[in-house]
N, C-alpha and C. Protein backbone atom coordinates (compact mmCIF):
# COMPACT_ATOMS: atom_id res chain seq x y z
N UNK A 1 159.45 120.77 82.77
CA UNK A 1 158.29 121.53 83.24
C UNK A 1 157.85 120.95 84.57
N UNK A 2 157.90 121.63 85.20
CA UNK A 2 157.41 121.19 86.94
C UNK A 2 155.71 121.46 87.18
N UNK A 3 154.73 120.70 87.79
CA UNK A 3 153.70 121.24 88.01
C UNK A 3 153.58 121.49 89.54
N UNK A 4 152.98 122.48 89.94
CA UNK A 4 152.52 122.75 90.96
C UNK A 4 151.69 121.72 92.17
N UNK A 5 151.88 121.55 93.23
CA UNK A 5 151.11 121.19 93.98
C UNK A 5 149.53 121.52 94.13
N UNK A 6 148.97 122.84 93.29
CA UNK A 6 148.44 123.20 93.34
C UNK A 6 147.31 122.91 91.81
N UNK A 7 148.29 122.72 91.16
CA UNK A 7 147.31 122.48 89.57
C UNK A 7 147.40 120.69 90.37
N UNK A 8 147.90 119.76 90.98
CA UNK A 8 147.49 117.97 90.69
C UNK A 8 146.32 118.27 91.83
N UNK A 9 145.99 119.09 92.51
CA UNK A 9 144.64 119.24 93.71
C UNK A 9 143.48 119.04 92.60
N UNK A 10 143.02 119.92 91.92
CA UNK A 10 141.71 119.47 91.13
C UNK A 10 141.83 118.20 90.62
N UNK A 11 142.72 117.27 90.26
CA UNK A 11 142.91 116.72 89.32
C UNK A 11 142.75 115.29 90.37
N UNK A 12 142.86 115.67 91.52
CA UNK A 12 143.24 114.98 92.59
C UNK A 12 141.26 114.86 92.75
N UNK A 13 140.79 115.79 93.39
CA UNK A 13 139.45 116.19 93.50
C UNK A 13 138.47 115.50 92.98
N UNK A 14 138.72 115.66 91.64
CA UNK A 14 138.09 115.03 90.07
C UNK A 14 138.44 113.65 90.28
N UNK A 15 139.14 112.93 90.38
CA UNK A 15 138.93 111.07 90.50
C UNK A 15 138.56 111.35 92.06
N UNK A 16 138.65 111.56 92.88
CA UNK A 16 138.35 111.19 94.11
C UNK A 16 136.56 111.51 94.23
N UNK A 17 136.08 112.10 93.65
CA UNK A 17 134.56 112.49 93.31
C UNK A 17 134.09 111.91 92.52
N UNK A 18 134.90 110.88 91.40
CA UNK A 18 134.60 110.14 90.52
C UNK A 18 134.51 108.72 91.04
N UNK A 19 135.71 108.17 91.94
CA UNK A 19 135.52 107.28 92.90
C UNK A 19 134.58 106.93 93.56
N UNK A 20 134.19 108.22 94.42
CA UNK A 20 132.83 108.23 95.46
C UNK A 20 131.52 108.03 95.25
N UNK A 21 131.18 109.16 93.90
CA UNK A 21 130.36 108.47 92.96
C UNK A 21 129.88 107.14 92.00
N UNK A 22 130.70 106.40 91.41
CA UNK A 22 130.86 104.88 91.23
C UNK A 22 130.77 103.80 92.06
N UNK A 23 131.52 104.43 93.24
CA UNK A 23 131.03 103.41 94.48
C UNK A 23 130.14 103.13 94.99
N UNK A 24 129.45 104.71 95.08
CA UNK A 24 127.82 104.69 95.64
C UNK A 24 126.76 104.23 94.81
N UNK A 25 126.96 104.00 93.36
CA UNK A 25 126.64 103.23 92.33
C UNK A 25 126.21 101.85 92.72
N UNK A 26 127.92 101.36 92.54
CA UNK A 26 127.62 99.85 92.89
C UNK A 26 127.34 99.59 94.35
N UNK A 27 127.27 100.30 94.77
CA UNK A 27 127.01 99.53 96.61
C UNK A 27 125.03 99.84 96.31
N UNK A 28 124.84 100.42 95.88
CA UNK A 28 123.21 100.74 95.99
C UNK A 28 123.07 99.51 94.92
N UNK A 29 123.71 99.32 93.70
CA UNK A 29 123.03 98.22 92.93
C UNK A 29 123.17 97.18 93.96
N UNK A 30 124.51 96.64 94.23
CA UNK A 30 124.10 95.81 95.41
C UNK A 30 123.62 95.12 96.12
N UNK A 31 122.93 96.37 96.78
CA UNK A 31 121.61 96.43 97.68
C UNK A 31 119.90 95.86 97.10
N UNK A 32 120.52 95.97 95.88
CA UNK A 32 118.72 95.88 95.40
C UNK A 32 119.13 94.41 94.62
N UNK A 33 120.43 94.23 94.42
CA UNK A 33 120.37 92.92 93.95
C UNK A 33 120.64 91.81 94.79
N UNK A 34 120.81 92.42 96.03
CA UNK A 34 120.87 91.09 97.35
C UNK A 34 119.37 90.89 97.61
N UNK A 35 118.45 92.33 97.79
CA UNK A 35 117.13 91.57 98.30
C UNK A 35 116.82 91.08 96.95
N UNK A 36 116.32 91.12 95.64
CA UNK A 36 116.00 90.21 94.59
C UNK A 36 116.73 88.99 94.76
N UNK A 37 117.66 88.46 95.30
CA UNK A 37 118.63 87.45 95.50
C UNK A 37 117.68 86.87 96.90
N UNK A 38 117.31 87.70 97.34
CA UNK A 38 116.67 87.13 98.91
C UNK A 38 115.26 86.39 98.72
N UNK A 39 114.57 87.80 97.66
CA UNK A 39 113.22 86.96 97.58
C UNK A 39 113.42 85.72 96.73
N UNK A 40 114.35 85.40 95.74
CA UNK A 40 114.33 84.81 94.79
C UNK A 40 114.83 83.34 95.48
N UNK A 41 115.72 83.56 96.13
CA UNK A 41 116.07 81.88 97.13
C UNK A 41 114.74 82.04 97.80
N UNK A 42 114.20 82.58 98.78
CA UNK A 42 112.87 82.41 100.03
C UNK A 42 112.09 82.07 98.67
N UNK A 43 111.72 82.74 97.95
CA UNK A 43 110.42 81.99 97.30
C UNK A 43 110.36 80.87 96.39
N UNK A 44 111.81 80.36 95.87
CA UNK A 44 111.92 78.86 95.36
C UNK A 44 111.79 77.97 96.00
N UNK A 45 111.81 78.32 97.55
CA UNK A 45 111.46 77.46 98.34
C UNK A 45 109.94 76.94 98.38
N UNK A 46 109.05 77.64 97.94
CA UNK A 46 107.49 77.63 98.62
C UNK A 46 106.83 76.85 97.22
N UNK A 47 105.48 76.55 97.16
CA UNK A 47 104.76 75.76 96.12
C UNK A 47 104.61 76.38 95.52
N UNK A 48 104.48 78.04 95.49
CA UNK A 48 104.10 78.79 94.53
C UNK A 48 105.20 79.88 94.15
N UNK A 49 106.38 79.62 93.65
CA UNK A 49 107.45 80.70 93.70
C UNK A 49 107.13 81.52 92.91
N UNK A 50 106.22 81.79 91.80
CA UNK A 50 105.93 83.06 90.70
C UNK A 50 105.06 83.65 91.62
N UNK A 51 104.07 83.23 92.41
CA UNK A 51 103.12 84.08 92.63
C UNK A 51 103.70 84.80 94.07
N UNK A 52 104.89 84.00 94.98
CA UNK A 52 105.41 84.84 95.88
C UNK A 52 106.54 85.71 95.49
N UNK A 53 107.10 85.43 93.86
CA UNK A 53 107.57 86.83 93.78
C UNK A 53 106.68 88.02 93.24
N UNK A 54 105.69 87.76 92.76
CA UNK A 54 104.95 88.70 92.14
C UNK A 54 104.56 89.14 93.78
N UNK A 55 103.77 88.76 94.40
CA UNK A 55 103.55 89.49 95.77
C UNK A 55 104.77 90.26 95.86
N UNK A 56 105.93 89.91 96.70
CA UNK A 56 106.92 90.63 97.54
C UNK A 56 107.63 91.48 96.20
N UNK A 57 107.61 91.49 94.90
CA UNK A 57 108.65 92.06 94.27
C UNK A 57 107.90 93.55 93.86
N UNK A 58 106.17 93.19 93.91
CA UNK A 58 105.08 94.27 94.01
C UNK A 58 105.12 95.44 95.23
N UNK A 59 105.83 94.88 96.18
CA UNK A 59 105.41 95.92 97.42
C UNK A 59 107.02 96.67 97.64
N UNK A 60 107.08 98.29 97.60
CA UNK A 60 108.31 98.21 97.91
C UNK A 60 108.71 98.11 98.77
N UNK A 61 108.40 97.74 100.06
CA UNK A 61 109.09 97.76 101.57
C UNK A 61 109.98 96.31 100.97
N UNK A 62 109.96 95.77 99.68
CA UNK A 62 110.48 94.19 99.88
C UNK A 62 112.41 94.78 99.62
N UNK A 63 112.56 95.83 98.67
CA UNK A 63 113.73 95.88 98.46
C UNK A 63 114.92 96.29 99.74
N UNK A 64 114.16 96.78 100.92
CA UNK A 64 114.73 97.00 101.89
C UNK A 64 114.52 95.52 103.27
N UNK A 65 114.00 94.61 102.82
CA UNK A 65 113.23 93.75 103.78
C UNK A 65 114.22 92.36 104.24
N UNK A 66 114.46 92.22 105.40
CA UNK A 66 114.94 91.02 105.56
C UNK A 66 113.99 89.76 105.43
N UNK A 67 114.51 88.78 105.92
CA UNK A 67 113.34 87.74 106.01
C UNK A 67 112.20 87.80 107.10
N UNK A 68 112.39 88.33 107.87
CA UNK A 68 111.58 88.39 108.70
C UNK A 68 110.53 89.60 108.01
N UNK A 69 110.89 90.65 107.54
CA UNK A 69 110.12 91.65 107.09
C UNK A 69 109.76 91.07 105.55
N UNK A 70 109.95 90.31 105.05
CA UNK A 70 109.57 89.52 104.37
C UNK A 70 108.00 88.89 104.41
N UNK A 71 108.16 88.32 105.11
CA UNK A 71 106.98 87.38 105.70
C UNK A 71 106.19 88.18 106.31
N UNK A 72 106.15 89.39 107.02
CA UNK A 72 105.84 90.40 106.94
C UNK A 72 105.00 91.19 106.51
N UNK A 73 105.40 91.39 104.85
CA UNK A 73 104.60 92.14 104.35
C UNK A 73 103.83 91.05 103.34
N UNK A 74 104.30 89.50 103.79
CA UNK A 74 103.19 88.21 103.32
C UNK A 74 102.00 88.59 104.30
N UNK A 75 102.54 88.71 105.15
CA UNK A 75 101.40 88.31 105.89
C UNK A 75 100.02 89.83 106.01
N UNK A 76 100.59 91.27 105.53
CA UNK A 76 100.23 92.29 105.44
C UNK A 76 99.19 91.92 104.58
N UNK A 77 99.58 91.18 102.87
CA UNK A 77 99.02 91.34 101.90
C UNK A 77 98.15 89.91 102.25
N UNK A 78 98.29 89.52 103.22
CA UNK A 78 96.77 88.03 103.98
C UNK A 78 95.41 88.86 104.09
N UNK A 79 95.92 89.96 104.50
CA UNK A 79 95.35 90.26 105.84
C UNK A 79 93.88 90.77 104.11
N UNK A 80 94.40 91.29 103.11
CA UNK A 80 93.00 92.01 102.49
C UNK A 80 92.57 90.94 101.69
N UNK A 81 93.32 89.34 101.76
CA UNK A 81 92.82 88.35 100.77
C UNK A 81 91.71 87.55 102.02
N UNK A 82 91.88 87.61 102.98
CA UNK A 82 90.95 87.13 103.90
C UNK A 82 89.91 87.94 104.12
N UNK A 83 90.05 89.25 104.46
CA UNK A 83 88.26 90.12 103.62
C UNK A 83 88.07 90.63 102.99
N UNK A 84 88.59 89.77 101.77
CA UNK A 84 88.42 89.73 100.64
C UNK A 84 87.12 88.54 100.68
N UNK A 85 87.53 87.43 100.79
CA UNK A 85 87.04 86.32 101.34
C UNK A 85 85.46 86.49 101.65
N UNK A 86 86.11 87.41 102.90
CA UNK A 86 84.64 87.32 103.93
C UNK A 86 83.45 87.75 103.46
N UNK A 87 84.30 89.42 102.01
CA UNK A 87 83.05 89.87 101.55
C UNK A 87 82.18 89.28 100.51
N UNK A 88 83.55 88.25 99.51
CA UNK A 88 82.66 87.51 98.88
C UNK A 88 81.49 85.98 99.95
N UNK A 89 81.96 86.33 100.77
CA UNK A 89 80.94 84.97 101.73
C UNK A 89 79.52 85.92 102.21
N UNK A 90 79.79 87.39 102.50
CA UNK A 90 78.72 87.90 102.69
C UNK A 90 78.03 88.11 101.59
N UNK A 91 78.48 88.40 100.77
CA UNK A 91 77.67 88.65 99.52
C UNK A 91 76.34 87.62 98.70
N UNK A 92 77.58 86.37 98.98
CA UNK A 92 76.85 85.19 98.40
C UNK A 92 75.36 84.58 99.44
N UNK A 93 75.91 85.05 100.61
CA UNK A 93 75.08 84.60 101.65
C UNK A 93 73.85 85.54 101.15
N UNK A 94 74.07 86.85 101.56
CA UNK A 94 73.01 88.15 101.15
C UNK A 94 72.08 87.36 100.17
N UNK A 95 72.54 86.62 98.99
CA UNK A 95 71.87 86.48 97.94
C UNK A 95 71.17 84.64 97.72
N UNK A 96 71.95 84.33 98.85
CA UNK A 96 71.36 82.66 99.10
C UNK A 96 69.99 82.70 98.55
N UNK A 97 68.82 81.37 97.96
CA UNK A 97 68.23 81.52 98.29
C UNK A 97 67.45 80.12 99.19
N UNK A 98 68.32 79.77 99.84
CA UNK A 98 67.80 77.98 100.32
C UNK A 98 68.75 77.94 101.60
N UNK A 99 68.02 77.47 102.47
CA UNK A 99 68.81 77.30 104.01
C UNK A 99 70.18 76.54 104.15
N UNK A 100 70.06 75.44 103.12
CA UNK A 100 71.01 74.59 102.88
C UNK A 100 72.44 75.54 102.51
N UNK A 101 72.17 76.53 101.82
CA UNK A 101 73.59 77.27 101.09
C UNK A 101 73.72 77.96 102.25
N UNK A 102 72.64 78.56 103.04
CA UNK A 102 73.02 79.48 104.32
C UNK A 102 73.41 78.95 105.19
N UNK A 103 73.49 78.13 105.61
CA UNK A 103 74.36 77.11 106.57
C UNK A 103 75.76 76.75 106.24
N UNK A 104 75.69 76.55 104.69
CA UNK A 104 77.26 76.22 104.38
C UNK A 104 77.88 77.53 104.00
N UNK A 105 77.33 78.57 103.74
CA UNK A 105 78.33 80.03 104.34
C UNK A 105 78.35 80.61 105.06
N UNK A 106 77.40 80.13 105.70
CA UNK A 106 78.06 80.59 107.64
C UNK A 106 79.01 80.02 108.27
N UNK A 107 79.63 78.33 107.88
CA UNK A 107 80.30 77.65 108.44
C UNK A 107 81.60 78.36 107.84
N UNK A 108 81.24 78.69 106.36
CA UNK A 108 82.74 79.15 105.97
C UNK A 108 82.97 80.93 106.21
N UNK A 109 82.23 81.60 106.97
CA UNK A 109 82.15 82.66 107.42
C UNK A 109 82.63 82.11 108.77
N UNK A 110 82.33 81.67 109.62
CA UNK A 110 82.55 81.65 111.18
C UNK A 110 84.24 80.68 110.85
N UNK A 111 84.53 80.20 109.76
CA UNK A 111 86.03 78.98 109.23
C UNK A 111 87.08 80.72 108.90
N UNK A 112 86.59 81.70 108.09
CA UNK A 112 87.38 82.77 108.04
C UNK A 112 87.18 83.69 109.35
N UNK A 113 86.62 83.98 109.68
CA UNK A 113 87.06 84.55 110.81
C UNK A 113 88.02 84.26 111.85
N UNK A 114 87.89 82.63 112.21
CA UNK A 114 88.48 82.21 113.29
C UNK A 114 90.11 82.08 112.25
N UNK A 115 90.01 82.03 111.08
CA UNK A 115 91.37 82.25 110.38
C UNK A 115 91.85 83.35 110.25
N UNK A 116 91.10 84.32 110.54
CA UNK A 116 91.78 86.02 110.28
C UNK A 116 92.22 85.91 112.10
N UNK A 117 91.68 85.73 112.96
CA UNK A 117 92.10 85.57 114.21
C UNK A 117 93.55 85.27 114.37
N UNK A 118 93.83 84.22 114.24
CA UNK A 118 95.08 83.14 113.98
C UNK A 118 95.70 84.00 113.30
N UNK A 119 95.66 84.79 112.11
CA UNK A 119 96.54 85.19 111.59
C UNK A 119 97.05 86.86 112.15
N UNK A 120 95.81 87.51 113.10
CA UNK A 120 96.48 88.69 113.93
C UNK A 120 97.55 88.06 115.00
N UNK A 121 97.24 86.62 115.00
CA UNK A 121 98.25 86.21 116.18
C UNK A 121 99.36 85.56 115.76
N UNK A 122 99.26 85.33 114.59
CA UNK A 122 100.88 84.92 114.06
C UNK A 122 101.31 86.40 113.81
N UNK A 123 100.77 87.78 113.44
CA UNK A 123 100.96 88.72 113.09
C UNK A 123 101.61 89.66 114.14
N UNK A 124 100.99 89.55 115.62
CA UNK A 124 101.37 89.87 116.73
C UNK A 124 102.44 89.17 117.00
N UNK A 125 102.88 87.80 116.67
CA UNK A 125 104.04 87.03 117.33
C UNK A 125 105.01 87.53 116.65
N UNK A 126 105.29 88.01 115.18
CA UNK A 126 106.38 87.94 114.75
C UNK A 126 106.72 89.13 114.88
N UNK A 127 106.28 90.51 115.33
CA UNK A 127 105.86 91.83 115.38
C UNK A 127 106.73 91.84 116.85
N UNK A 128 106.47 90.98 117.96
CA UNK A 128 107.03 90.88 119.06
C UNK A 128 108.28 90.49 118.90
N UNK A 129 108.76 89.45 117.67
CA UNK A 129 110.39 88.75 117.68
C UNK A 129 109.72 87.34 117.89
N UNK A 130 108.56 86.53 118.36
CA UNK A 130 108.62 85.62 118.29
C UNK A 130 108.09 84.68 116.87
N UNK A 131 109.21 84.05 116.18
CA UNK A 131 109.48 83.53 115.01
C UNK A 131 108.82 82.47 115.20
N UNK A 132 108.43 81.73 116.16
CA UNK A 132 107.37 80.65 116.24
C UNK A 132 106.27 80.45 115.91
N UNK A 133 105.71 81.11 114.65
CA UNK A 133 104.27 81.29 114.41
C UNK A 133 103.64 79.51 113.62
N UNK A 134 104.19 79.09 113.53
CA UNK A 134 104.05 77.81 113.06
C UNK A 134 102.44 77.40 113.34
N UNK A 135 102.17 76.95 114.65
CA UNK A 135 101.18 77.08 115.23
C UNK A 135 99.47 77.33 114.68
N UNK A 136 99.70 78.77 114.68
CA UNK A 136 98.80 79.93 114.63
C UNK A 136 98.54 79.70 112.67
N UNK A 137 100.12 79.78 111.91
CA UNK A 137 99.61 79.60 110.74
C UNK A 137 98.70 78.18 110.30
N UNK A 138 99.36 77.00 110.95
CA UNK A 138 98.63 75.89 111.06
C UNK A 138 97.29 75.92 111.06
N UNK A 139 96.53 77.15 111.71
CA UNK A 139 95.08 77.42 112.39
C UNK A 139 94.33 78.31 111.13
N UNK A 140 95.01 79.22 111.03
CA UNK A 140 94.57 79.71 109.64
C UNK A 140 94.84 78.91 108.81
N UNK A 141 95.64 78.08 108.05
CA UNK A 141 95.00 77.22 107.12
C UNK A 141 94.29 75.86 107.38
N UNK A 142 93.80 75.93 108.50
CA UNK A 142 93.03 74.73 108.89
C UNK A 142 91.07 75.95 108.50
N UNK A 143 91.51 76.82 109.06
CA UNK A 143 90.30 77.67 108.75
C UNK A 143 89.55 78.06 107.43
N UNK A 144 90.94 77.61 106.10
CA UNK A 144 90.66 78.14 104.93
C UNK A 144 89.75 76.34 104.37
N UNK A 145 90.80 75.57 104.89
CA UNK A 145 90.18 74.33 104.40
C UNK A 145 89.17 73.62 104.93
N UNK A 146 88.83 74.35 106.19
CA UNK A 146 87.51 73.95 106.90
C UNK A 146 86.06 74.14 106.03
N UNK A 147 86.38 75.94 105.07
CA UNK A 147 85.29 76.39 104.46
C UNK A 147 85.38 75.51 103.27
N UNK A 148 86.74 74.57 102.56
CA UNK A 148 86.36 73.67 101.60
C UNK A 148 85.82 72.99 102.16
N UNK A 149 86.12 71.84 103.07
CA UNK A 149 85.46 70.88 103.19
C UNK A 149 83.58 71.00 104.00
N UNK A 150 83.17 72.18 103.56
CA UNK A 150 81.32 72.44 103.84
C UNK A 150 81.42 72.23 102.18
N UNK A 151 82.23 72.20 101.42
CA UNK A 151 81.30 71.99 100.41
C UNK A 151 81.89 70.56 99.34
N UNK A 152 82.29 69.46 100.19
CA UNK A 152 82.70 68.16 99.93
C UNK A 152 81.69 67.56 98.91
N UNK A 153 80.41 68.05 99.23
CA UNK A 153 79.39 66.97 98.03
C UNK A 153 78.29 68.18 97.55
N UNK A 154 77.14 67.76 97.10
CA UNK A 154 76.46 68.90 96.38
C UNK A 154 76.06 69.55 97.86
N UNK A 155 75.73 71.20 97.40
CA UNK A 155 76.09 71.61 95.82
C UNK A 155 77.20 72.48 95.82
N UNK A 156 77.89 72.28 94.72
CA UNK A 156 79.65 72.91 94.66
C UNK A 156 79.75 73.70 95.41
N UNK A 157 81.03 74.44 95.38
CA UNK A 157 81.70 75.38 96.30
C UNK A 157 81.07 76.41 94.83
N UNK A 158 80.40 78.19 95.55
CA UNK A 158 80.85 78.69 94.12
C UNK A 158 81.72 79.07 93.38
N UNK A 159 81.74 79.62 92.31
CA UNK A 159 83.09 79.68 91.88
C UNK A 159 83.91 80.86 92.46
N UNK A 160 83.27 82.09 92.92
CA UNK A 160 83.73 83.39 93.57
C UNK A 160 84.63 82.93 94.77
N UNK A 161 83.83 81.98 95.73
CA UNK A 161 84.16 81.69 96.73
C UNK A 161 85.70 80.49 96.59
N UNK A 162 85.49 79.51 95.56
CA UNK A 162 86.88 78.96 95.39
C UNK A 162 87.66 80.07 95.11
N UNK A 163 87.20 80.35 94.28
CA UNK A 163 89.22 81.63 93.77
C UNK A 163 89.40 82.24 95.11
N UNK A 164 88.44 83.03 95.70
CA UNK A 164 89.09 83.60 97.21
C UNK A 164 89.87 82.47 98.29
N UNK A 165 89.05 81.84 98.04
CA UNK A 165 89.42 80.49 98.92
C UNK A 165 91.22 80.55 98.49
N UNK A 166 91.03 79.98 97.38
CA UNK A 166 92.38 79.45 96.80
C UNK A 166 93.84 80.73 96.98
N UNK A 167 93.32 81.89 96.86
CA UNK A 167 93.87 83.02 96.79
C UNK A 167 94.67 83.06 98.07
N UNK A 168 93.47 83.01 99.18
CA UNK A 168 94.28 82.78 100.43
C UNK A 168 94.95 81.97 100.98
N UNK A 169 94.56 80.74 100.41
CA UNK A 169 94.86 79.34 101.19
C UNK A 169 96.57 79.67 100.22
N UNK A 170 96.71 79.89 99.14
CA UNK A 170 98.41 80.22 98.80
C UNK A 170 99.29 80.89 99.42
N UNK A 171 98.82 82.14 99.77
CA UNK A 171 99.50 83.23 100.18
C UNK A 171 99.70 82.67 101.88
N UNK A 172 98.69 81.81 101.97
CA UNK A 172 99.28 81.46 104.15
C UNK A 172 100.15 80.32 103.57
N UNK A 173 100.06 79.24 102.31
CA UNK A 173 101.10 78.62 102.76
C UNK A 173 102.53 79.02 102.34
N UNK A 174 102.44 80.32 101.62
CA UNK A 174 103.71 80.72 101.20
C UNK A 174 104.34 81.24 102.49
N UNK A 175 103.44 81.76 103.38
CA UNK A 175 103.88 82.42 104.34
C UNK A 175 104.88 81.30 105.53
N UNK A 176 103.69 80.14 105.53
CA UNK A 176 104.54 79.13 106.36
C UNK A 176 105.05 78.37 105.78
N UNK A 177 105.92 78.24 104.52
CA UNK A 177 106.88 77.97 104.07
C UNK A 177 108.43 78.80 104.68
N UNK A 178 108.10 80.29 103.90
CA UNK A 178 109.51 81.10 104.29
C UNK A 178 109.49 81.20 106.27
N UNK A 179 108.44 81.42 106.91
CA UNK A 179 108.64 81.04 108.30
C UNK A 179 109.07 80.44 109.01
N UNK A 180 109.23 79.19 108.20
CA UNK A 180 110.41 77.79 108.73
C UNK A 180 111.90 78.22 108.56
N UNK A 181 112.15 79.57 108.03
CA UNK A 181 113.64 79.93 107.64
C UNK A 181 113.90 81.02 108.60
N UNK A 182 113.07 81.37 109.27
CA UNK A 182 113.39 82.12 109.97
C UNK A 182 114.11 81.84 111.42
């Protein structure tokens, strides 16, 4: 029995569509298992590796993200933990009732600002290609620990204001951790 050139064409068709399909399979798994592979080395690197994968594994720009876009969308998710910050510093201030507390959240109001500064300018540097933000992050977390140290002796830091504190002061040093890899 001879077959036709014409009956092995579908047959031909049918694995070659079956091929193309499977391939495009594994090349897309791949893809999503190199960046999980990416965040997962960059963030064993840093002091806090659960909480920088929970950040980057939360946002989806991360599954398409190199390292640089990485740090990136660290530094995106700074940007609402710092007024975050500010609003719990206004708030507490609003409700001060002694000069003494209003002085020590203004210092840590005028300590976040000049840290949200620093951080549009590490934000602008890496936005330009320049990977040198070292600097600038240095300044923002000199800004986060400036607002600890107003409250070195009585009376405590409050507690609203530590967790923001702490919230941010992680997320910049996760940031200038993976920045040194760049």
């Amino acid at each position: 029995m001879s077959f036709s050139c014409s009956s092995k064409f579908p047959v031909f068709l049918l694995a070659f569509y079956y091929v193309l399909i499977a391939t495009s399979f594994t090349i897309k798994g791949l893809s999503v298992n190199a960046s999980t592979t990416l965040i997962q080395n960059v963030c064993s690197k840093t002091q806090n590796p659960t909480l920088c994968n929970d950040i980057l594994n939360s946002d989806p720009r991360s599954a398409q993200a190199d390292l640089k876009g990485l740090v990136q969308i660290l530094i995106d998710k700074t940007y609402a933990r710092g007024n975050l910050a500010l609003t719990v510093i206004a708030s507490l201030y609003k409700n001060a009732n002694n000069t003494e507390t209003k002085d020590q959240l203004h210092s840590c109001d005028m300590s976040y600002k000049s840290a949200m500064i620093y951080l549009n300018k590490a934000d602008a540097a890496l936005k330009s290609g320049n990977k040198e933000i070292y600097s600038d992050l240095i300044s923002v977390i000199d800004g986060v620990e400036s607002c600890d140290d107003v409250y070195e002796g009585p009376p405590v830091i409050p507690p609203t204001l530590e967790e923001a504190n702490k919230n941010f002061e992680d997320i910049v040093n996760i940031i200038f951790t993976i920045s040194k890899l760049l």
